[in-house]
Protein backbone atom coordinates (compact mmCIF):
# COMPACT_ATOMS: atom_id res chain seq x y z
CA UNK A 1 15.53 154.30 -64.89
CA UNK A 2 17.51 151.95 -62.52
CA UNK A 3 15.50 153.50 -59.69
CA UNK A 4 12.58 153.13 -61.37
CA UNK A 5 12.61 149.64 -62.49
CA UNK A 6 13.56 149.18 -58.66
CA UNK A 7 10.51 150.37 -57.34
CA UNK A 8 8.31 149.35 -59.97
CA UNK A 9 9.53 145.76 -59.06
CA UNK A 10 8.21 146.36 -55.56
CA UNK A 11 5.08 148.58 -55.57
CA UNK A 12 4.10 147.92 -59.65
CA UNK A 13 1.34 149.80 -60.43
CA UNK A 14 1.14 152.69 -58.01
CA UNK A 15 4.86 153.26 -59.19
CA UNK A 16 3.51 153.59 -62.71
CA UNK A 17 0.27 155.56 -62.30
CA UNK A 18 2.63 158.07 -60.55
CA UNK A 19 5.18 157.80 -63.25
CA UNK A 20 3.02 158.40 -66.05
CA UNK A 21 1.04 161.41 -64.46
CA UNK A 22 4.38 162.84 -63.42
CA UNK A 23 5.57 163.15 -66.80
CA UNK A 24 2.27 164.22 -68.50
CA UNK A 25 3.03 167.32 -65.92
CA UNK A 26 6.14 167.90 -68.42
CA UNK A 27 8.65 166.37 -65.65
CA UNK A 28 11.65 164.63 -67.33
CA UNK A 29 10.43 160.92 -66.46
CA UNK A 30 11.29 158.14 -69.15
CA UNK A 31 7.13 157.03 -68.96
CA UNK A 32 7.74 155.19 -72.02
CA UNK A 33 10.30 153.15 -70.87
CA UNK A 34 8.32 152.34 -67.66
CA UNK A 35 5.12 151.01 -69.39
CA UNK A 36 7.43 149.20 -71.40
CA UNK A 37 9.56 147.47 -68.31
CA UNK A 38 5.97 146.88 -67.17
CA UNK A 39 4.88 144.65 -69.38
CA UNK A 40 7.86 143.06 -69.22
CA UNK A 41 6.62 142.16 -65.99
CA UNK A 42 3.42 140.81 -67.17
CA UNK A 43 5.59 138.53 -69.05
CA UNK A 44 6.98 137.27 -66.22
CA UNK A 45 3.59 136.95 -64.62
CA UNK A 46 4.60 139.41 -61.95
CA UNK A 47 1.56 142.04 -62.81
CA UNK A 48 -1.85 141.75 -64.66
CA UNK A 49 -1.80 143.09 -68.14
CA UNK A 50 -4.98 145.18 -68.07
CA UNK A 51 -4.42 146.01 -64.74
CA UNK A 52 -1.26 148.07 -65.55
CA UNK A 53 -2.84 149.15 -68.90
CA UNK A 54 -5.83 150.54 -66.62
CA UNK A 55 -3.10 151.93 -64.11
CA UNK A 56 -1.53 153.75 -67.07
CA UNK A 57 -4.09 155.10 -68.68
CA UNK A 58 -5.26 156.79 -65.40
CA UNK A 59 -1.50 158.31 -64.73
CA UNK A 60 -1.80 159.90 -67.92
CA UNK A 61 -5.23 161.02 -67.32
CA UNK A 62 -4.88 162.42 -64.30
CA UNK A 63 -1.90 163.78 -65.59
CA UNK A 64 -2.89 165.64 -68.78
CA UNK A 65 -6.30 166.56 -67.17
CA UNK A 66 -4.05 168.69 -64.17
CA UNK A 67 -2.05 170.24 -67.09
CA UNK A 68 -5.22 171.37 -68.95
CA UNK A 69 -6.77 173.05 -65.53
CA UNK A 70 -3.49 174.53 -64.74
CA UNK A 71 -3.22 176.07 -68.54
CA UNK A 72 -7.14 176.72 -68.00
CA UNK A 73 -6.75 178.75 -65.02
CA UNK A 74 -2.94 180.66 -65.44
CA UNK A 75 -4.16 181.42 -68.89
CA UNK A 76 -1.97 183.28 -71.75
CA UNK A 77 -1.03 185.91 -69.10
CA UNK A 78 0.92 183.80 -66.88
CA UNK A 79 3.36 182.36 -70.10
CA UNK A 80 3.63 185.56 -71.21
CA UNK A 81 5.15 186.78 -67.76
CA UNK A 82 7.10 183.49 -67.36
CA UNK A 83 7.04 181.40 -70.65
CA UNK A 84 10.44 182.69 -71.87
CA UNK A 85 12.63 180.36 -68.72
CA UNK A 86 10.70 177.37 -71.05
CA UNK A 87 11.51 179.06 -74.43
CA UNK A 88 8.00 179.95 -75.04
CA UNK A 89 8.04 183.57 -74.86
CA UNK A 90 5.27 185.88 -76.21
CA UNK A 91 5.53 185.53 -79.87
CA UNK A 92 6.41 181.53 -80.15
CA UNK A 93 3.37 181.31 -78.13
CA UNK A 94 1.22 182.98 -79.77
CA UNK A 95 2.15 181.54 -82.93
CA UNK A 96 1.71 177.61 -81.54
CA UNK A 97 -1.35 179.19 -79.49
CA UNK A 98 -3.50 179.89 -83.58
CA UNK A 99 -2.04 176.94 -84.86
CA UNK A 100 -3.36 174.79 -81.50
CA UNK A 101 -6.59 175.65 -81.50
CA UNK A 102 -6.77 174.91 -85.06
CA UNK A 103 -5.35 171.87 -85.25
CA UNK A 104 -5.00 170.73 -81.33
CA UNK A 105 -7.96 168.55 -80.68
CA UNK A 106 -7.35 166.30 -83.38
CA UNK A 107 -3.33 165.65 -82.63
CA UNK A 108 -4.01 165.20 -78.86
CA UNK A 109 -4.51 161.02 -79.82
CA UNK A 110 -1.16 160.95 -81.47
CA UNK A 111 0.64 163.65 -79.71
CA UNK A 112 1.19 161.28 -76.67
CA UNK A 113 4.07 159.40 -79.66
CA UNK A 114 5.49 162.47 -80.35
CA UNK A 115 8.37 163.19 -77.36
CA UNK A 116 9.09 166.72 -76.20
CA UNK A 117 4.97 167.06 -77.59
CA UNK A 118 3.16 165.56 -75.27
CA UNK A 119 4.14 166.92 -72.33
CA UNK A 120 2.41 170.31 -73.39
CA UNK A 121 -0.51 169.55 -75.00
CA UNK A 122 -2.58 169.71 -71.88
CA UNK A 123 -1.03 173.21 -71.30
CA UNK A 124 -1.93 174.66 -74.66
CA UNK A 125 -5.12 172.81 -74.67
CA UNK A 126 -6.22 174.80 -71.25
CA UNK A 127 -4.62 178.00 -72.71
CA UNK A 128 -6.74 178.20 -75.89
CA UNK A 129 -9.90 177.08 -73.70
CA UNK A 130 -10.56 174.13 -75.54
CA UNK A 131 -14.08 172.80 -73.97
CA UNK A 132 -13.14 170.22 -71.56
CA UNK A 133 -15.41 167.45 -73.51
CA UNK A 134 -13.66 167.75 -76.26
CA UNK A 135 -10.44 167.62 -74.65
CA UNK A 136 -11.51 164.54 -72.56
CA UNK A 137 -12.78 162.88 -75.96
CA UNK A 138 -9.53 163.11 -77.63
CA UNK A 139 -6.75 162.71 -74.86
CA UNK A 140 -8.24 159.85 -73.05
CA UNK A 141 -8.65 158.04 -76.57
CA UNK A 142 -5.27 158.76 -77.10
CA UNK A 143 -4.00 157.80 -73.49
CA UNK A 144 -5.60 154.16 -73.88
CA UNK A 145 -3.48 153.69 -77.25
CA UNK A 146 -0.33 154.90 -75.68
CA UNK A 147 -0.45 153.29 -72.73
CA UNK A 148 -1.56 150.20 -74.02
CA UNK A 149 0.81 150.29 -77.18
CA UNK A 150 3.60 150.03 -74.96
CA UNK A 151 2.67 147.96 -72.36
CA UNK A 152 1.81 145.40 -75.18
CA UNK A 153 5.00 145.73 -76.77
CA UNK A 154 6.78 144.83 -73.44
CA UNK A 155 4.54 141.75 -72.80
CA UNK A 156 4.64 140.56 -76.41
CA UNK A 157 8.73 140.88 -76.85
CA UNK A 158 9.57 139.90 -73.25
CA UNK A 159 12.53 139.40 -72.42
CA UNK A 160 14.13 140.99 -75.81
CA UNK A 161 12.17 144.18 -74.84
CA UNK A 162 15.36 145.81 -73.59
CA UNK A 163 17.41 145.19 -77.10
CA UNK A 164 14.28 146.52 -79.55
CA UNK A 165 12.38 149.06 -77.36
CA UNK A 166 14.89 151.75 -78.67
CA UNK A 167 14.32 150.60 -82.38
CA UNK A 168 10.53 150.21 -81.91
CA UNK A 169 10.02 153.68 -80.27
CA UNK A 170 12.10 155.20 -83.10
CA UNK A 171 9.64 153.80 -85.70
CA UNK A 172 6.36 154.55 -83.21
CA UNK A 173 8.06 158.23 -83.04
CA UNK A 174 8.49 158.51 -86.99
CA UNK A 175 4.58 157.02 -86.91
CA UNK A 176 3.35 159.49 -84.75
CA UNK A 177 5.06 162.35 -86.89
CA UNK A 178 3.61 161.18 -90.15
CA UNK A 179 0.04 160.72 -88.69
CA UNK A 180 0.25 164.29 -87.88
CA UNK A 181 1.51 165.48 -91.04
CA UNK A 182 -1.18 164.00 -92.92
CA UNK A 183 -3.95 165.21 -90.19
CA UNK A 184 -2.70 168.53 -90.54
CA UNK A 185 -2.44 168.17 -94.23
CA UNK A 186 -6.05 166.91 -94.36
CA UNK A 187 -7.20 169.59 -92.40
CA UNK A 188 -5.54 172.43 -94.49
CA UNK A 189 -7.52 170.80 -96.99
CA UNK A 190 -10.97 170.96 -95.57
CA UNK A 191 -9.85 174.37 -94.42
CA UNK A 192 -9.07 175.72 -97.89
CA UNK A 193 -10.99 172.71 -99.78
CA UNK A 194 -12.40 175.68 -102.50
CA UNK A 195 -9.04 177.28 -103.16
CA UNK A 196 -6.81 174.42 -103.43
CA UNK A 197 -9.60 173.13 -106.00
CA UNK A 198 -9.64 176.26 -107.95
CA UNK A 199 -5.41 176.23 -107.99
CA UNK A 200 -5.45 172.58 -109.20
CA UNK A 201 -8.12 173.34 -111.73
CA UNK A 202 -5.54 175.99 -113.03
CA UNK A 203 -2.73 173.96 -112.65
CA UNK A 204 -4.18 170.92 -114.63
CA UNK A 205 -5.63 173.09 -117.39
CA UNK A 206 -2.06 174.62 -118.30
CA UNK A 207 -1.14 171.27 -118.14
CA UNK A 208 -3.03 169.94 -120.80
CA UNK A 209 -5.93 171.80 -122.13
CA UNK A 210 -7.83 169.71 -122.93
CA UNK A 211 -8.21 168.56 -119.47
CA UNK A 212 -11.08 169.66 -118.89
CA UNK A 213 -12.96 167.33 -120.41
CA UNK A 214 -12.03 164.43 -117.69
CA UNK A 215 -14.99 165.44 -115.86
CA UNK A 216 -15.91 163.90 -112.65
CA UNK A 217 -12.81 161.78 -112.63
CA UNK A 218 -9.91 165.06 -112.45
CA UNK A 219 -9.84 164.68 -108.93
CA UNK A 220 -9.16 160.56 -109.09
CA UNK A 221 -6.53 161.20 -111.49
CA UNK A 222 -4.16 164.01 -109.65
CA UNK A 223 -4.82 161.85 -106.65
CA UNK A 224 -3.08 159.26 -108.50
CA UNK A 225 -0.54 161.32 -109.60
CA UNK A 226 -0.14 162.95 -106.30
CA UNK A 227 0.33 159.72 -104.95
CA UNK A 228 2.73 158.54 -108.12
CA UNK A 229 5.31 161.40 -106.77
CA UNK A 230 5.29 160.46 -103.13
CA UNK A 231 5.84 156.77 -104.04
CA UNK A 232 8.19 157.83 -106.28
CA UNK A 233 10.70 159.39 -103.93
CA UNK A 234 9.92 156.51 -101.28
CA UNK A 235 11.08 154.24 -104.15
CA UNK A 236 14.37 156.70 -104.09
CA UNK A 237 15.03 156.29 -100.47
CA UNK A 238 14.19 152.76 -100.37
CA UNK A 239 16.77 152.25 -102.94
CA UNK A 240 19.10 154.23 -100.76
CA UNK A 241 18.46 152.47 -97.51
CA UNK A 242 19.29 149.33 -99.09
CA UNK A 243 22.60 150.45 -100.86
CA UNK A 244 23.33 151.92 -97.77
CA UNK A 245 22.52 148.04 -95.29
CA UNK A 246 20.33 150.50 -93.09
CA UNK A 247 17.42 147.76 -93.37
CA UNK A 248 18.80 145.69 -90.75
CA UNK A 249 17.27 146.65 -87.90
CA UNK A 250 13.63 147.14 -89.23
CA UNK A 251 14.18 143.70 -90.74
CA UNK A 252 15.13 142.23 -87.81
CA UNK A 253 12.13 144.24 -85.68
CA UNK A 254 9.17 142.94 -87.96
CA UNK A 255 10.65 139.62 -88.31
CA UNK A 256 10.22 139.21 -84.34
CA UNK A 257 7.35 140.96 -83.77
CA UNK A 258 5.15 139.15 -86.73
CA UNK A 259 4.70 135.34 -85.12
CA UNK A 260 4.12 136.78 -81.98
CA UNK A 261 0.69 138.99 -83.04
CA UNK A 262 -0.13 136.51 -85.55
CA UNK A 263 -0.87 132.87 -86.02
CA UNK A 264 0.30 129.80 -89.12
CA UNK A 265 -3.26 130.64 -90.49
CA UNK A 266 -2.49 133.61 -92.25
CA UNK A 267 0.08 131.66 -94.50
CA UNK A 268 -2.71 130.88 -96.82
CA UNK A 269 -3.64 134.42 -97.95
CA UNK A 270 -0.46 134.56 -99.60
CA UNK A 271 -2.18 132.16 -102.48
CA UNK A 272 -3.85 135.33 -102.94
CA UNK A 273 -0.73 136.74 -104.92
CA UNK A 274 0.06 133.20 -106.44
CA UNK A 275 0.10 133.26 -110.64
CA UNK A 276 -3.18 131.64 -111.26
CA UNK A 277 -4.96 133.53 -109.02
CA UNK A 278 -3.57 136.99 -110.35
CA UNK A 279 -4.39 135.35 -114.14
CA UNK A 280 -8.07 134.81 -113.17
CA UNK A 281 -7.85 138.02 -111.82
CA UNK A 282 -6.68 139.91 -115.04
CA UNK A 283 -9.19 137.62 -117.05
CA UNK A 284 -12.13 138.40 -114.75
CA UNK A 285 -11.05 142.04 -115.54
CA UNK A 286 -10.95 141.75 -119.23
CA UNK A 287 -14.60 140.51 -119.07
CA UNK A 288 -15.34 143.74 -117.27
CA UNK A 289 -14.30 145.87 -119.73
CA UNK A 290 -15.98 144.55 -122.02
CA UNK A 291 -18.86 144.50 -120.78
CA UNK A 292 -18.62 147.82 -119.22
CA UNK A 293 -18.37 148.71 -123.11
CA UNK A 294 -16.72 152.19 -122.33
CA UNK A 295 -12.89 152.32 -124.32
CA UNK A 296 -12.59 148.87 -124.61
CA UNK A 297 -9.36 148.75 -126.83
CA UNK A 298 -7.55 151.43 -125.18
CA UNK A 299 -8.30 149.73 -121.51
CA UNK A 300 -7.63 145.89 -123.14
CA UNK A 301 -4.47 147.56 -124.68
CA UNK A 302 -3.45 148.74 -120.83
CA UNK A 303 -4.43 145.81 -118.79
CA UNK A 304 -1.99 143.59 -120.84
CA UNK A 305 0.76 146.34 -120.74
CA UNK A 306 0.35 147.10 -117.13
CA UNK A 307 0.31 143.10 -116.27
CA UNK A 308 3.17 141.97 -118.22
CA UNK A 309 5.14 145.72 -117.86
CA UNK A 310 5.03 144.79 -114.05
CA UNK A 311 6.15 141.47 -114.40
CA UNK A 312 9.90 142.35 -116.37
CA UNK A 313 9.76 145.08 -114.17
CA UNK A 314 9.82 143.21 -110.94
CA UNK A 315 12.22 140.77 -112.51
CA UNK A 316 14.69 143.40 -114.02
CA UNK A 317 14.74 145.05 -110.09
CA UNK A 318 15.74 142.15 -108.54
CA UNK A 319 18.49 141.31 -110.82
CA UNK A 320 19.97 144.72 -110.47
CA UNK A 321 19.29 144.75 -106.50
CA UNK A 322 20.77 141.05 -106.28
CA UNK A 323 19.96 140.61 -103.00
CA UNK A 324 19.51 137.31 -101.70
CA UNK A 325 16.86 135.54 -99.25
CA UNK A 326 16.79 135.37 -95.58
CA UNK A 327 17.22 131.46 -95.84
CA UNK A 328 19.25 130.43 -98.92
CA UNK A 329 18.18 126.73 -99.90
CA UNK A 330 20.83 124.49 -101.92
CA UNK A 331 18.32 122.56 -103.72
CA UNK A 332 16.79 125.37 -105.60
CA UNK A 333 17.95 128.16 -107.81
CA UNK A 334 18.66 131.56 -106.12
CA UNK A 335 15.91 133.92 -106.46
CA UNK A 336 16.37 137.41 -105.18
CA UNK A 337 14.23 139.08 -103.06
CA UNK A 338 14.01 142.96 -103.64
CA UNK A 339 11.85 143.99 -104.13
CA UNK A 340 9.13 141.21 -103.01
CA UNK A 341 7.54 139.82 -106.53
CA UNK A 342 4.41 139.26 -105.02
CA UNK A 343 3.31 142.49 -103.14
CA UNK A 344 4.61 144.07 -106.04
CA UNK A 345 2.28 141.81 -108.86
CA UNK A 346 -0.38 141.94 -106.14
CA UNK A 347 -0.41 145.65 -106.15
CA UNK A 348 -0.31 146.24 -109.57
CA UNK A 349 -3.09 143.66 -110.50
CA UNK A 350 -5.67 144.28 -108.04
CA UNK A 351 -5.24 147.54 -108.23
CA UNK A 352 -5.57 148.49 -111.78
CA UNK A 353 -8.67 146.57 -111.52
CA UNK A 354 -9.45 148.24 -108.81
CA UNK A 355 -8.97 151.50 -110.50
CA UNK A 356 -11.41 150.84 -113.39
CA UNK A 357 -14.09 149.53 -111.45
CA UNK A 358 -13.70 153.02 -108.89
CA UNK A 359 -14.24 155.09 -112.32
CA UNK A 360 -16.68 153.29 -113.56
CA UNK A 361 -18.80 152.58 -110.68
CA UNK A 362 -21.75 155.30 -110.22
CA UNK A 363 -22.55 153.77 -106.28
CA UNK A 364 -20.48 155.52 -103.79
CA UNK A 365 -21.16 152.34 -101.64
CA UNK A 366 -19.69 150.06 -104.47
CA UNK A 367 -16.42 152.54 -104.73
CA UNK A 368 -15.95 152.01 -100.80
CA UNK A 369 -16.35 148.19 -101.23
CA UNK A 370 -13.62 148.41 -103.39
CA UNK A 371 -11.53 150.56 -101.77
CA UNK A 372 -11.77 148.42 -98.66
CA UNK A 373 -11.16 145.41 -100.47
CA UNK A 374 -7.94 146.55 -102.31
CA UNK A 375 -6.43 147.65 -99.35
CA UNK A 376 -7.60 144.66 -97.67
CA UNK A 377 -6.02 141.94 -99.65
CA UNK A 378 -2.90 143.93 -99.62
CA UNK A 379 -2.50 143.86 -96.35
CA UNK A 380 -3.11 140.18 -95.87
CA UNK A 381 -0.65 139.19 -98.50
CA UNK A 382 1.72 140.95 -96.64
CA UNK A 383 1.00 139.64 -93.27
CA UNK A 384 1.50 136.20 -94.89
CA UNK A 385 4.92 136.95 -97.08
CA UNK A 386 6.21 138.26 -93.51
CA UNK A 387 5.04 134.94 -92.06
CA UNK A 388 6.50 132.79 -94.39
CA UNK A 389 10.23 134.51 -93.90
CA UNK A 390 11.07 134.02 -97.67
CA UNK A 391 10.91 137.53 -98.04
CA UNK A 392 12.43 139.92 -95.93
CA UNK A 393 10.04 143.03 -94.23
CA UNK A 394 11.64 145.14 -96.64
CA UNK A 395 11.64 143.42 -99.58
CA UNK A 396 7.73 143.39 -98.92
CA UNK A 397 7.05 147.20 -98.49
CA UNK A 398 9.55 147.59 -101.78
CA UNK A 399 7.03 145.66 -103.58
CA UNK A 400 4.08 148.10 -102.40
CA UNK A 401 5.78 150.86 -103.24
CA UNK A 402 7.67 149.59 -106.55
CA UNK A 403 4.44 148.36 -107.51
CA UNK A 404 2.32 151.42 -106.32
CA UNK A 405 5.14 153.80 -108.83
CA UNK A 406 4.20 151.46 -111.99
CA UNK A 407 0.51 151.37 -110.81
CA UNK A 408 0.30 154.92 -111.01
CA UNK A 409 2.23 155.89 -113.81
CA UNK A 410 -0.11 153.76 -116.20
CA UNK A 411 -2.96 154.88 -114.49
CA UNK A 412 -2.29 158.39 -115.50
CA UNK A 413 -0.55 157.33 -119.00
CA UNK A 414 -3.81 155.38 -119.76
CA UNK A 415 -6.19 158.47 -119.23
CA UNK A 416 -4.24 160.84 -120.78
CA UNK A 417 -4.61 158.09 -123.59
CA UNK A 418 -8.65 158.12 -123.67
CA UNK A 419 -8.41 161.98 -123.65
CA UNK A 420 -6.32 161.91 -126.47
CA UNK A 421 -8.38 159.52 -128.28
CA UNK A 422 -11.70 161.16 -126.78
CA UNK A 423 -10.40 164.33 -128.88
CA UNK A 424 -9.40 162.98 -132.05
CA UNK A 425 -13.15 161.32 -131.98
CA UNK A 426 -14.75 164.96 -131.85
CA UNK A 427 -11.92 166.49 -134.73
CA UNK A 428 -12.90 164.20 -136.85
């Protein structure tokens, strides 16, 4: 890297268009590293930010296109002859070979994240004959986001790019692997959409049986649940982490990294989470239900159990967590911080509303809206809570996840309630 940084100093961004096409052809060149040192540079006003972004991208093009015409052209008999000095001998091949050209053209924009990845997915994508459009579609889309990704990061951290590009490429790495777990996941899904529908049919009618009768909202309520588990054993590990100090470094990462990509403006979205806006909120929703008319007391019964559930359950977590702020003032009272009490309120308010207008709602349009917005405000009360620095980064994605658990867990105690009342109606 020493040598690198040497000539990169000098000759800039021939060095790195070489670099980065070198190591798409699976040579043992640190490219993210390089990009990164790059835009330290443009930092420094040395090189032009899009002009190394555009030097970049074109190393890795030219580099992953020459690995897709060499795979093209040697074909499946060549790494059959030869493929075992690389550990890919006949049968591992053949094996990553089916699940490839299943799967291939939609990881080649994240694979480039993924070390020890990217470096063959031109190969395989030439191998399994892949038409070239489709390959150019999805690498070079994924080329720009790498290369720019990291040339970014350099520029934006400057000269504290050395002492976080380790942490930050461990968390783009774990990114990258998650992405493709839930592409793959989503396309085992389409894939077998008919027969995982038929085994969750099963599974929820030996369940409960009268299950059935949920209609057009079964699939909205095991997603919910589905999603209640995984948030569940996030909430476990989260827990862990913080018995265990590991949150230090990703604390210290976002903290950094947050004023430089955003501006004092976005301090104001965190009145979004404030108390009276969260009351008008859960008043605007009781005036929904009823005039939606559909279960009023059973819904009435949850929105005032789910509201003021979540708020002793925020409380009683951070007295058991007692973990204190980032900046401890000595003319207030301590609060503690984990996990955040207003991503965690926010969560659980907006999106119980959020849930009853999705079921209730007949316009696909108007359940996108709301999707969208949900997500939306989220997201900007987060941005802000970060800005602010009352909270730390962790304490804020505790208070998704805390929140998203309780969220969840009424959601599904709530319509296992209607269907319980729904058939005590028709007994009697």
């Amino acid at each position: 890297m020493e040598h690198l940084t040497t000539w990169i100093n000098h000759y800039g961004y021939e060095v790195l268009l070489v670099a980065l096409m070198l190591e798409l052809l699976a040579l043992p060149l640190p490219g993210e590293a390089v990009m990164s040192y790059a835009g330290l540079l443009v930092y420094q006003g040395k090189l032009n930010w899009i002009l190394s972004i555009l030097a970049a991208f074109s190393g890795t093009a030219i580099g992953i296109t020459l690995s897709y015409w060499i795979g093209f052209k040697l074909g499946t008999p060549f790494f059959h002859k030869y493929g075992h000095y690389v550990h890919l001998g006949p049968e591992r091949l053949e094996k990553v070979s089916r699940w490839f050209s299943r799967y291939g053209n939609k990881l080649l924009v994240i694979a480039y994240f993924i070390p020890g990845i990217r470096h063959f997915t031109g190969y395989f994508s030439g191998i399994n004959r892949l038409p070239f459009r489709t390959f150019a579609l999805y690498a070079y889309t994924g080329a720009f986001i790498w290369t720019a990704t990291f040339i970014t990061l350099g520029k934006v951290l400057g000269p504290q790019w050395e002492h976080f590009h380790g942490v930050i490429k461990k968390y783009l790495i774990i990114a990258g692997i998650v992405a493709a777990v839930a592409i793959v996941l989503y396309l085992v899904y389409k894939n077998n959409k008919e027969q995982i529908k038929e085994t969750l049919t099963e599974t929820l009618s030996r369940l409960v049986d009268t299950f059935h009768s949920l209609g057009r909202v079964r699939f909205l309520v095991t997603a919910v649940l589905v999603i209640g588990v995984f948030l569940f054993i996030a909430m476990i590990s989260l827990i862990q982490d913080l018995l265990a100090n590991e949150f230090r470094q990703f604390d210290e990462v976002v903290s950094i990294l947050v004023p430089l990509f955003f501006t004092p403006g976005w301090i104001s979205f965190s009145y979004l989470a404030s108390l009276p806006v969260l009351i008008s909120f859960g008043v605007l929703s009781l005036v929904g239900i009823f005039l939606m008319g559909k279960n009023r007391r059973v819904e009435t019964f949850f929105l005032f159990f789910v509201f003021l559930g979540a708020e002793f359950f925020e409380e009683a977590l951070r007295r058991i967590f007692h973990r204190s702020p980032p900046l401890v003032s000595h003319t207030k009272p301590l609060s503690y911080t984990f996990p955040s009490e207003y991503t965690l309120m926010a969560t659980v308010v907006y999106g119980f509303t959020a849930f009853l207008l999705f079921r209730h709602l007949k316009s696909r349009v108007g359940k996108l809206f709301v999707s969208i917005s949900f997500f939306l405000v989220l997201v900007l009360i987060g941005i802000s809570r970060l800005y602010i620095r009352v909270e730390y980064p962790s304490d804020v994605v505790a208070g998704y996840v805390f929140g998203g658990v309780w969220l969840s867990l009424n959601i599904v105690l709530l319509e296992i309630n209607r269907l319980l009342h729904k058939v005590r109606d028709v007994h009697s």
